[in-house]
Protein backbone atom coordinates (compact mmCIF):
# COMPACT_ATOMS: atom_id res chain seq x y z
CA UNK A 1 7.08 6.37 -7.76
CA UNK A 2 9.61 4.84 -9.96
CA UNK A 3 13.10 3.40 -8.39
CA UNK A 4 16.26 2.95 -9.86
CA UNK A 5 16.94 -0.20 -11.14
CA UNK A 6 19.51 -0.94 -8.60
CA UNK A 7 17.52 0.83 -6.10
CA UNK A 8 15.81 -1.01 -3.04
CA UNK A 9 13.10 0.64 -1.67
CA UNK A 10 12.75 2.10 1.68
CA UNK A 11 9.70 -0.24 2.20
CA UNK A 12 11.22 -3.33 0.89
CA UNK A 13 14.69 -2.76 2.86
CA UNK A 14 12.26 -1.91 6.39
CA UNK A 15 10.57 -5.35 5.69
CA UNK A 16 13.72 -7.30 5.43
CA UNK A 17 15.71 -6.19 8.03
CA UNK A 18 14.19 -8.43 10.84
CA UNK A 19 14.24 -11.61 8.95
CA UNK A 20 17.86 -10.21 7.37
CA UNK A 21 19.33 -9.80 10.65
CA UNK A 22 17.71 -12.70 12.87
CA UNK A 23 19.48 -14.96 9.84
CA UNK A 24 23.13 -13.21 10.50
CA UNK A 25 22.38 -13.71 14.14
CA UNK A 26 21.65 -17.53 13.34
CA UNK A 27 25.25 -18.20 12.14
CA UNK A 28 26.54 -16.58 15.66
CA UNK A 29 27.18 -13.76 17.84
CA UNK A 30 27.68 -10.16 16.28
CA UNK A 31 27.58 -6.22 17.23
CA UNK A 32 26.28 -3.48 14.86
CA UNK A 33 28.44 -2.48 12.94
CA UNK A 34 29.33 -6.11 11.47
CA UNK A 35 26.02 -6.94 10.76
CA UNK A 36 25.73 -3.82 8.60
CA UNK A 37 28.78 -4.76 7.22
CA UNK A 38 27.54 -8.53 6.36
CA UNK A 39 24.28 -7.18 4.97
CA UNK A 40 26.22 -4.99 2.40
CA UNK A 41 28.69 -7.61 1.52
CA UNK A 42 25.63 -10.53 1.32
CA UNK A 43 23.88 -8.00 -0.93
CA UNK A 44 26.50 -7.01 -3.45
CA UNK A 45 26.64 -3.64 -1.63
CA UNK A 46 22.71 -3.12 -2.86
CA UNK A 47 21.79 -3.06 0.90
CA UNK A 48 23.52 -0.23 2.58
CA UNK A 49 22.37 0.20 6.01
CA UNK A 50 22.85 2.84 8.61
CA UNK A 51 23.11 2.95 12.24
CA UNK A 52 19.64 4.89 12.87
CA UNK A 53 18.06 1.75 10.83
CA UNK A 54 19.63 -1.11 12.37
CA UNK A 55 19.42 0.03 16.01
CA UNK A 56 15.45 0.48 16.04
CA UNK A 57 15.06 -2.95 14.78
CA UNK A 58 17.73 -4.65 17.31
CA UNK A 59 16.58 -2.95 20.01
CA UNK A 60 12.85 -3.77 19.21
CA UNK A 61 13.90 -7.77 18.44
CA UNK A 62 15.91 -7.47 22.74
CA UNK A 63 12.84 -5.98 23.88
CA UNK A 64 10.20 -8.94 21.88
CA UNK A 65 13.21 -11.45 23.51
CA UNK A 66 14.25 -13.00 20.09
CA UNK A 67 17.54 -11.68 20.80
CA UNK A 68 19.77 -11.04 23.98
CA UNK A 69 22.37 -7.91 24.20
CA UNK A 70 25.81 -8.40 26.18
CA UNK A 71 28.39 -5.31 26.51
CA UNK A 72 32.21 -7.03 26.03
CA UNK A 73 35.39 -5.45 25.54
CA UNK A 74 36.60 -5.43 22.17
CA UNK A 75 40.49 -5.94 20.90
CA UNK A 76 40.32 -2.19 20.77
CA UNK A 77 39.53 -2.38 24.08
CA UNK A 78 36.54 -0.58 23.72
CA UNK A 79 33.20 -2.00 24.72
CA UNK A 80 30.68 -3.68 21.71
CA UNK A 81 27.12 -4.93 22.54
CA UNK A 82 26.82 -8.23 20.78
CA UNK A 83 23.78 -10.01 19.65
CA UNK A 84 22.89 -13.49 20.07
CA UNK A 85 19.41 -14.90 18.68
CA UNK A 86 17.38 -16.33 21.45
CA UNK A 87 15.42 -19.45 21.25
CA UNK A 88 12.21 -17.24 20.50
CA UNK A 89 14.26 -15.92 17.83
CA UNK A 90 14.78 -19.18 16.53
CA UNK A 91 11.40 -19.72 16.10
CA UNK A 92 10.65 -16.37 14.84
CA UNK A 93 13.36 -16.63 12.28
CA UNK A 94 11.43 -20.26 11.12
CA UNK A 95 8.13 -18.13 10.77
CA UNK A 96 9.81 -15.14 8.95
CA UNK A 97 11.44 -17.60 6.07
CA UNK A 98 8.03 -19.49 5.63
CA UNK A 99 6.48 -15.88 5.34
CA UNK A 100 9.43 -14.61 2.82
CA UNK A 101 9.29 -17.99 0.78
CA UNK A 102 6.00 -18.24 -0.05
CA UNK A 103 5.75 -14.37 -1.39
CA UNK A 104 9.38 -15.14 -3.16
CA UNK A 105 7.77 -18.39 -4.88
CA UNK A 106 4.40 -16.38 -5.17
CA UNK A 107 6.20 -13.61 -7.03
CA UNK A 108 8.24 -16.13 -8.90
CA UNK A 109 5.31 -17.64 -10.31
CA UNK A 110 4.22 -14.41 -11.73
CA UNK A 111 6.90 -13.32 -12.99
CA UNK A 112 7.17 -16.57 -14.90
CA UNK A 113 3.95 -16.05 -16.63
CA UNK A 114 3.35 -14.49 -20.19
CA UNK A 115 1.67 -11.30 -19.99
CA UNK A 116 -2.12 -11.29 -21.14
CA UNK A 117 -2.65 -9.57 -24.32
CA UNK A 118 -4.86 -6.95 -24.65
């Protein structure tokens, strides 16, 4: 199956999303919907999450403890669950970039190389 050269695909974006979001939860605090917006604006708007893919994975990452859930009331006055990585998650999140660095260098390395001729 061939993607659009602007394209991510579905596998790719399911892969990224834990190590994507523990890293937006390392710089602080946040609720859904502005971590879906952060994704989109770190990508270039390549990565556009939904609510029925973020959820999953945040409520799977509270339930494995790398990250804790608080309801507070927002200016709007209604209430936001916000996110905080745990100390777990910290750990995790150290184990996820090792794991995404060395296939990125792998990859790089390949794609570095001259084709073999035929």
């Amino acid at each position: 199956m061939y993607h659009q050269a602007n394209m991510i695909s579905k596998d790719l974006v399911a892969a990224s999303s834990k190590p994507l979001i523990l890293s937006i939860l390392a710089q602080g605090e946040s609720y859904g919907y502005a971590i879906i917006q952060r994704v989109r604006e770190l990508s270039g708007e390549q990565l556009e999450w939904t609510d029925g893919m973020l959820y999953p994975v945040l409520h799977r990452l509270e339930r494995d403890g790398l990250v804790t859930a608080e309801w507070k009331g927002a200016d709007t006055g209604r209430e936001r669950k916000y996110y905080r990585l745990s100390q777990p998650g910290r750990r995790a999140l150290a184990a996820e970039k090792n794991q995404w660095l060395t296939v990125h260098n792998t990859l790089n390395k390949l794609w570095k190389l001259k084709p073999h001729s035929a």
